[in-house]
Each structure stands twice: as C-alpha cells, then as structure tokens.
Protein backbone atom coordinates (compact mmCIF):
# COMPACT_ATOMS: atom_id res chain seq x y z
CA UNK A 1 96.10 99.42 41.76
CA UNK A 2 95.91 98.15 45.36
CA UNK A 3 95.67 94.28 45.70
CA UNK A 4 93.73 94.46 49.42
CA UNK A 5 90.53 93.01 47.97
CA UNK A 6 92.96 89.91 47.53
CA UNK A 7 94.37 89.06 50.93
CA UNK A 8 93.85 85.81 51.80
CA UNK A 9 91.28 86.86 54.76
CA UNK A 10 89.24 89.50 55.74
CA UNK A 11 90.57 89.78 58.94
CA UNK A 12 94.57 90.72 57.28
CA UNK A 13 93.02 92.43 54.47
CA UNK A 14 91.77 94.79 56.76
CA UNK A 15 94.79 95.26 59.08
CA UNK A 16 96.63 95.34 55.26
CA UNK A 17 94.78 98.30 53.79
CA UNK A 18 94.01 100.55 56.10
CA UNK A 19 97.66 101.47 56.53
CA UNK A 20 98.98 100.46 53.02
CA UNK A 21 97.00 103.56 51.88
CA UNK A 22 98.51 105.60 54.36
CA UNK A 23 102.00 104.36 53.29
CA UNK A 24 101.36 104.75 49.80
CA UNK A 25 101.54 109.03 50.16
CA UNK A 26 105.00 108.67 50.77
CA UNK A 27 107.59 107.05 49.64
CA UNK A 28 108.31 102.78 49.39
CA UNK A 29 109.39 101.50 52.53
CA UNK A 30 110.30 98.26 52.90
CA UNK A 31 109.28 95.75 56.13
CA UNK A 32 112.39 94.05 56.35
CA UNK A 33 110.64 91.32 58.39
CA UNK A 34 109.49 87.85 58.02
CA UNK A 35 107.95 84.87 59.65
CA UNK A 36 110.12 83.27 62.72
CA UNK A 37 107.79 81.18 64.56
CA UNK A 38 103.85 80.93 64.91
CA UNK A 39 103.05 81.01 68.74
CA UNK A 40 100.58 78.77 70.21
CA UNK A 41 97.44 80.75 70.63
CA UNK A 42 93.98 79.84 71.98
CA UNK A 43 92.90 82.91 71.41
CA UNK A 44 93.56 83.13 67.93
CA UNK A 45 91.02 81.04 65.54
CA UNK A 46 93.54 78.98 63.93
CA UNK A 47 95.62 78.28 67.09
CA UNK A 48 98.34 79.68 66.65
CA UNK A 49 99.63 83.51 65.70
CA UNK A 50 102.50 84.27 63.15
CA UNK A 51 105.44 86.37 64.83
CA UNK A 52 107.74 88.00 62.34
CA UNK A 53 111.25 89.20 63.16
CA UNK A 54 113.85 91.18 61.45
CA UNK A 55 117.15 89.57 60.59
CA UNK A 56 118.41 90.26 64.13
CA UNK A 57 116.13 89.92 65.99
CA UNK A 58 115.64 93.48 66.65
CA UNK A 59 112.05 94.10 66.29
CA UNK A 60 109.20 91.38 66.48
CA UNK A 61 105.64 91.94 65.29
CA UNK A 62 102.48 90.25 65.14
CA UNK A 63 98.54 91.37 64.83
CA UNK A 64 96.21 89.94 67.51
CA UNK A 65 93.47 91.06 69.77
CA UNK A 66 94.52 92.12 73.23
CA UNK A 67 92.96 90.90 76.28
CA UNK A 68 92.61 92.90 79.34
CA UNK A 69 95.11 92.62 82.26
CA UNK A 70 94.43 94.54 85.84
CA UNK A 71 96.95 93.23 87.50
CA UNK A 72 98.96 95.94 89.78
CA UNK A 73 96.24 97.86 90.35
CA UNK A 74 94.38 99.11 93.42
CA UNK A 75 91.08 97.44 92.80
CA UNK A 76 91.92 94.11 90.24
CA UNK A 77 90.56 91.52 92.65
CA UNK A 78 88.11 91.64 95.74
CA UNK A 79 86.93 88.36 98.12
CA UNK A 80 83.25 90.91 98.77
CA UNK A 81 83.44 91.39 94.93
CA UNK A 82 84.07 88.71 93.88
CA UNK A 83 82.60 88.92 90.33
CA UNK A 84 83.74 91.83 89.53
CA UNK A 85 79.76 93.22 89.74
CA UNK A 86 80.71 96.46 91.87
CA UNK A 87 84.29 98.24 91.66
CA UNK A 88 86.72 95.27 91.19
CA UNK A 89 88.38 95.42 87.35
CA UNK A 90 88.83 91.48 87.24
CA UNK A 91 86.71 87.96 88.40
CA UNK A 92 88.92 86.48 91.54
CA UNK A 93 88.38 83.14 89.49
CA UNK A 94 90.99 85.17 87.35
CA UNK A 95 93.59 84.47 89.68
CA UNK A 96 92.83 81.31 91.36
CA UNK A 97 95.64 78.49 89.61
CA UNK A 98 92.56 76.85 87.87
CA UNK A 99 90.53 79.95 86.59
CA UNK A 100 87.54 77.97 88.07
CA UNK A 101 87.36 76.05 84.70
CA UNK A 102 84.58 73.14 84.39
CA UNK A 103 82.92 74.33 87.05
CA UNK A 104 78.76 74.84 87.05
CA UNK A 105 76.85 77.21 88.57
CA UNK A 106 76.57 75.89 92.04
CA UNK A 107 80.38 75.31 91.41
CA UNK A 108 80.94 78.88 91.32
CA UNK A 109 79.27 79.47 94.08
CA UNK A 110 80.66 77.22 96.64
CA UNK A 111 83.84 78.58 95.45
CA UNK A 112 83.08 82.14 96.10
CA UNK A 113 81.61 81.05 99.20
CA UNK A 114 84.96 78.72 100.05
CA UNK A 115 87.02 81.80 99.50
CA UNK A 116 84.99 84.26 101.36
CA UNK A 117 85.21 81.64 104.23
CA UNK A 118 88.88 81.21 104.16
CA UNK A 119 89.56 85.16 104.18
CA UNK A 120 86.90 85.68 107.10
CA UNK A 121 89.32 82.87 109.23
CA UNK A 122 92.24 84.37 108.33
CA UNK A 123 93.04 82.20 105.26
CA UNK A 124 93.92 79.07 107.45
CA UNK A 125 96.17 76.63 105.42
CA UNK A 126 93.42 74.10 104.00
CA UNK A 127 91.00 76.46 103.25
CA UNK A 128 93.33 78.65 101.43
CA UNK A 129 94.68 75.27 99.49
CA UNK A 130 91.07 74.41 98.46
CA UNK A 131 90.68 78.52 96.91
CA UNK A 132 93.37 77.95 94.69
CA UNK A 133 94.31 81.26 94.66
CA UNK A 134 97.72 81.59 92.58
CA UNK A 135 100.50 83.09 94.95
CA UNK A 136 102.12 84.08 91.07
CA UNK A 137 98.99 86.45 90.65
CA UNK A 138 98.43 87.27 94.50
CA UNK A 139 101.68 87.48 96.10
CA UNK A 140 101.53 85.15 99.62
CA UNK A 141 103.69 85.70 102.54
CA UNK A 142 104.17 83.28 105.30
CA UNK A 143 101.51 80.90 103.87
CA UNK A 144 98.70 83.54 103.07
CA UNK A 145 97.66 86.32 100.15
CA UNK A 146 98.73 89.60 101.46
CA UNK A 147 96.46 91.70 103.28
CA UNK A 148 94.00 93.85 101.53
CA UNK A 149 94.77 97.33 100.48
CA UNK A 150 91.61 99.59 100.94
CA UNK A 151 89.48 96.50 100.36
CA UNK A 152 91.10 94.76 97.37
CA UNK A 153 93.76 92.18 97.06
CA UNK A 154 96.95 92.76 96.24
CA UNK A 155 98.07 91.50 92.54
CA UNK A 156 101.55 91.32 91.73
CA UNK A 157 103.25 92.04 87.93
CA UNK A 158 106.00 90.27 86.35
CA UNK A 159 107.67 93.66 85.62
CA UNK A 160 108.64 95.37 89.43
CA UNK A 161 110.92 97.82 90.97
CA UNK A 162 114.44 96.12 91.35
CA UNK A 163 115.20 94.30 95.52
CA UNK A 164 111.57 94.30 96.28
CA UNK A 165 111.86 93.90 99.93
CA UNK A 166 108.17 93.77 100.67
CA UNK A 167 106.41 91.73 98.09
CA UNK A 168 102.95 93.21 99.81
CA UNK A 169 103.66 96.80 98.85
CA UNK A 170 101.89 97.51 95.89
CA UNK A 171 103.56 100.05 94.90
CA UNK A 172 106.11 97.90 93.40
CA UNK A 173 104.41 96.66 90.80
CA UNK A 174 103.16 98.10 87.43
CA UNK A 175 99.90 99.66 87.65
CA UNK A 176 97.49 98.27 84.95
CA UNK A 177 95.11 101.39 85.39
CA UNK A 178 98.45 103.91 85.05
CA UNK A 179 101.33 101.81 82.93
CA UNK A 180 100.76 100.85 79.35
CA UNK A 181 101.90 97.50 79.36
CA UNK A 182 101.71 93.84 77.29
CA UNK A 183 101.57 90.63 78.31
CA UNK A 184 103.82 87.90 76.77
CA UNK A 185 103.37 84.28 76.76
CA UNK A 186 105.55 82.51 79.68
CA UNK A 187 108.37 79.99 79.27
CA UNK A 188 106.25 76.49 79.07
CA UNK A 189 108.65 74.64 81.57
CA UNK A 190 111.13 74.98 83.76
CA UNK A 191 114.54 74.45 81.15
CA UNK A 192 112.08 75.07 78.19
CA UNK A 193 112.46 79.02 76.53
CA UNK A 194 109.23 80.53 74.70
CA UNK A 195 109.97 81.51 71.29
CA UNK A 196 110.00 85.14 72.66
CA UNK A 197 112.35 84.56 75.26
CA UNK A 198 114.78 82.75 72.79
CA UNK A 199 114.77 85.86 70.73
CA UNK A 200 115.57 87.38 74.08
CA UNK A 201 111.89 89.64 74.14
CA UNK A 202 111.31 89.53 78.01
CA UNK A 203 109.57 91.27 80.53
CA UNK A 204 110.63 95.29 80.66
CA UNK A 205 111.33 95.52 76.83
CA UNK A 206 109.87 98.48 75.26
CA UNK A 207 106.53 97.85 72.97
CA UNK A 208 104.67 99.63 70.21
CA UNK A 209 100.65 98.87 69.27
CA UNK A 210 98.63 100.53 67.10
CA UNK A 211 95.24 99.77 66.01
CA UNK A 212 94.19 99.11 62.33
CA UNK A 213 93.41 102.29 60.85
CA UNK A 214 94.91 104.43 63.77
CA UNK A 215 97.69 106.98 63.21
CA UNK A 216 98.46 107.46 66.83
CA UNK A 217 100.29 104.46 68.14
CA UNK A 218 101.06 103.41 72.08
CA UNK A 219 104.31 102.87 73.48
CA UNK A 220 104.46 100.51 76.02
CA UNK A 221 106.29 97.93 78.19
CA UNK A 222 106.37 94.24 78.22
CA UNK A 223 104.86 94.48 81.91
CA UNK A 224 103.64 90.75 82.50
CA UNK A 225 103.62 86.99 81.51
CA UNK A 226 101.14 84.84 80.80
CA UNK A 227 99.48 81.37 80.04
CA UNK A 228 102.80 79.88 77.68
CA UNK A 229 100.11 79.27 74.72
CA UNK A 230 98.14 82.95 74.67
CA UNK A 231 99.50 85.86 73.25
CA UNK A 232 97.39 89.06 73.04
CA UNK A 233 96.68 90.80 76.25
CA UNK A 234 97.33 94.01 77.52
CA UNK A 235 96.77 96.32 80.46
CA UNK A 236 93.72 98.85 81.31
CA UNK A 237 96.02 101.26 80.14
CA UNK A 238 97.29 100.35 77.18
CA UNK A 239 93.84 99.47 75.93
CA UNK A 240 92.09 102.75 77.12
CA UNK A 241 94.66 104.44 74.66
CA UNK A 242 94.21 102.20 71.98
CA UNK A 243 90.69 103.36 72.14
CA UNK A 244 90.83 106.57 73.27
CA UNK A 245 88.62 106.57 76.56
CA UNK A 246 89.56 108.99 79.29
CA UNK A 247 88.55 107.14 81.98
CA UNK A 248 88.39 103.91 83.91
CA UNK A 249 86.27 101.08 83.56
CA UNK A 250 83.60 101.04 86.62
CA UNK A 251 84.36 96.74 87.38
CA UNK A 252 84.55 93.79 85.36
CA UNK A 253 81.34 93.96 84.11
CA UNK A 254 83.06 97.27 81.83
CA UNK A 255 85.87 95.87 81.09
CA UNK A 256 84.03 92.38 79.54
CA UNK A 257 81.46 94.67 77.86
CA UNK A 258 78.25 93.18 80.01
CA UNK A 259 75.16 93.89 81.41
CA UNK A 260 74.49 97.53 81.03
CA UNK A 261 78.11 97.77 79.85
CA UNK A 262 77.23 95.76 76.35
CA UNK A 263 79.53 97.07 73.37
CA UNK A 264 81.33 99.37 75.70
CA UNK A 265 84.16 95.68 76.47
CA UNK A 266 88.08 97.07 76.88
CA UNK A 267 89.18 94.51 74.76
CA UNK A 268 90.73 95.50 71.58
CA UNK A 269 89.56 93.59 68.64
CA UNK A 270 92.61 93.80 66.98
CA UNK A 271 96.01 95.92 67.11
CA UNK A 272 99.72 95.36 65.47
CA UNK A 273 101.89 95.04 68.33
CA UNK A 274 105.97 95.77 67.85
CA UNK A 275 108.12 94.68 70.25
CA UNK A 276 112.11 95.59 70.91
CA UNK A 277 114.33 92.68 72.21
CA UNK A 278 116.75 93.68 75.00
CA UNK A 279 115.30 97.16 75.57
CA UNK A 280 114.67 96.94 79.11
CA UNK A 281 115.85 99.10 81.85
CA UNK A 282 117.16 96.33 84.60
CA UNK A 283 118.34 98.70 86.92
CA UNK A 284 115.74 101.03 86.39
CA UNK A 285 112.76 99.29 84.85
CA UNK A 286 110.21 101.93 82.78
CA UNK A 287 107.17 101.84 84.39
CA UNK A 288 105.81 105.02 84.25
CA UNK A 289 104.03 106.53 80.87
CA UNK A 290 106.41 109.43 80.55
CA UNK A 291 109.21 107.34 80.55
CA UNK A 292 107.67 104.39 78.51
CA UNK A 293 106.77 107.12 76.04
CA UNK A 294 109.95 108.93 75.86
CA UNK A 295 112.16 105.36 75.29
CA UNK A 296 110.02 103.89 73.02
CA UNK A 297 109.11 106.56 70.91
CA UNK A 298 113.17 106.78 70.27
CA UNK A 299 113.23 102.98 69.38
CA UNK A 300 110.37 103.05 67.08
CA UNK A 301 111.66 106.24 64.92
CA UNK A 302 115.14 104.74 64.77
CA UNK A 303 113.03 101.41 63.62
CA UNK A 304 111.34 103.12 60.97
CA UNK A 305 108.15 104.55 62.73
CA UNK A 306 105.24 104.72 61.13
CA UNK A 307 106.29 104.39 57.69
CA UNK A 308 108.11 100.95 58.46
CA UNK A 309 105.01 99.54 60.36
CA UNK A 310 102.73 100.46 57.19
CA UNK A 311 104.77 98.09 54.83
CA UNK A 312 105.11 95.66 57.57
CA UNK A 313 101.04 95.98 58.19
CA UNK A 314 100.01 95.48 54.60
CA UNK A 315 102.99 92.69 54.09
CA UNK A 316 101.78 90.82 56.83
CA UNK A 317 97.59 91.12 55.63
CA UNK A 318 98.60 88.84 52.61
C-alpha cells in the first residue's frame, strides 16, 4: 500500500506519486542520493531548496519551478519594446543591474524614457550609467551595449563558443528560443564557491528535467548563471518541451502568462531537475539540441534513467 497520502506536503506528495507508481511496474530501484546542502532560494516558499547528491558527487537533483530565461536570443530585450508588450521575450528592467526594484509607476516610466534617451544619443557615458543596464546581461564594448541586431539588443549567455573574439556576435551565445538550457545560481563573491560550483556543477554540464507525471524527460545544458540565492530557471526552450508547445511565445506578455495571454505563462510550475558534474564539453561546448540530446541521454541511462529518477522522485516527496 502506497504511503503518498502521507508526505509531509502536498507539493512533494505530488512530485512523490506520480512517478512512484510508475516505478512500482518494475522492479525496486534504489535513489542512491541524499541531502548535501539546501540552496538559498527566494523563489522557493521556505527559502531555501534541498539539493541531493550521490556519494560522489556524480549526479545532483532537486524539484523546483523553473523560471524563464531569453537570454541569447534574437528578440530577449528591445529599448522601443521595452515591456515586452510587442515581440520582445523579456522586460529590459530584466537586465538593467537593479531589475528596476522599488520603483513606482512614474519610476518606470522615467526609466524607460531615460533609456530610450540614452540609446537615441548614442548611449553617452552618464546616461548609459543612470540606465543601469548590466554589461553581464548586455555585453558593452568600448563603454556602450552592443548595437542592435534587427531591432533587439544583444544578450549574452554564460555558456559560449570557446575565444569569442567579438563579444557582439550573437551567434556565440546559446540561444534561449533553440538550446535547452538551465540556469544555476552564481558564486556569491569573488573567492566565495556556490554549493554547486564546490561540487564542481558549472556552466556547460549536461542536465536532465522532467515534469511531475511526465514520462518524456529533457536533456539539457547548464547554459547560464544567475542571482547566487535563486535556483529554478530555465530557457524558452527547455520550458516549451517541458510543456510540449510547438511554438514561440509572441513577447513577454506570453511568456508571464498576461493580458490576453492569462494561463498560457512559460513558467513551469514544477519539474525534477538532474544535473551531471564535470560533463561539459570545454573545447567544444554542447549547445545545440542534437548534441545536448545525444550526450545527455548517454549520462542519464548510465545514471539509471528513468527508473533511478522514480525512486529518487518519490524519496525526495517525503
């Protein structure tokens, strides 16, 4: 007789049972995994989100929502859209050092108006300063956010082609819209490792997520870092296969599920996410799907695959 009706809350009982039935058809497989550190997490309700890890090291797990990121792609951020109302995928406050935080309406507003100034004078040093646009989010060169390709900004991606001579040239980042990809917390100073980072899960590692319930999981790369005390975000991409849509989102408005856009939000409410320490491809990053897919899908069988995850799902629900 199952136990899920036990878990201690609703949200782990149902990440719990809806694969401990599925494991139960087969035969016992054990997780293998346990607690190593709970991450700092404001977006989690309790703060902070538990992180289990197998004895070395060699897989890490946790259960979260995931966040959207758009950054890499052609149309993330716009100075005209500015909100995101039209065919931008993200808010420019999104990548200003700040995220316009604290500010009121009329704050908003001057700042959208600030930044549209600056661009239309050719992002002069003060007014650029005042934008706080994040030169971490929009690559800057010689003093200034890189010029506009077809109308949007250009966003950079933790994960990139190796040498990148041109840090303007899009096309050596990872393309939210095209590369599945998750975004892991940043170190939180300078001489200070995250927990992931000591367990040596960086950027380029291969990934695994799955939704509660689902039978088809996504492999993906660790594409992208993030605030040092979030966890759970992960590209257009990635989320589109996690729920199955076959196309893009229109703008911002889609991907936050507003407007005319209500219930139809990108972000996933909740998905198990398995990670592989020291996967990555240095020389040869994977950021295309049909590489991504091929790699990962290896690690994960000789993991356990699907099987493994199950016990790990329902062991980690109670």
């Amino acid at each position: 007789m199952s136990d899920c009706h036990f878990t201690k809350t609703v949200r782990r009982a149902a990440i719990g049972c809806s694969l401990l039935f599925a494991a139960a058809a087969g035969h016992a497989v054990e997780c293998g995994m346990a607690q190593a550190f709970k991450q700092p997490d404001g977006n989690a309700k309790t703060g902070f989100t538990p992180v289990w890890s197998d004895r070395d090291a060699k897989a890490l797990f946790f259960v979260e929502a995931l966040n959207v990121n758009t950054d890499g792609t052609r149309r993330s951020y716009s100075v005209d859209d500015f909100w995101g109302e039209e065919k931008a995928l993200n808010n420019l406050c999104n990548a200003m050092s700040d995220a316009c935080a604290g500010l009121d309406k009329e704050g908003l507003r001057q700042r959208r108006l600030l930044t549209q100034k600056a661009f239309a004078a050719g992002w002069p040093a003060d007014l650029t300063a005042q934008t706080k646009i994040s030169p971490a989010i929009i690559p800057f060169v010689a003093g200034k956010p890189c010029p506009p390709v077809d109308g949007f900004l250009v966003s950079a991606t933790a994960l990139h082609k190796p040498n990148v001579a041109d840090a303007c040239d899009i096309g050596n980042y990872a393309d939210a819209l095209v590369t599945p990809a998750l975004v892991l917390p940043k170190n939180p100073g300078k001489n200070t490792l995250s927990e992931f980072a000591k367990r040596n899960a960086k950027v380029g590692d291969l990934a695994v997520a799955l939704v509660p319930g689902g039978s088809a999981p996504v492999f993906a790369v660790v594409g992208d870092t993030g605030p040092a005390k979030e966890l759970g975000e992960g590209s257009v991409a990635l989320n589109g296969k996690l729920f199955g849509k076959n196309a893009p989102p229109a703008n911002y408005q889609e991907v936050r599920g507003k407007g005319k856009y209500k219930g139809k939000a990108w972000t996933v409410p909740q998905a198990m996410v398995l990670i592989f320490p020291a996967s990555r491809d240095s020389a040869d990053p994977y950021m295309t799907p049909e590489r991504i897919d091929a790699a990962a899908k290896q690690r994960f069988d000789d993991w356990g695959g699907l099987e493994r995850l199950s016990a790990c799902a329902a062991a980690y629900g109670r």
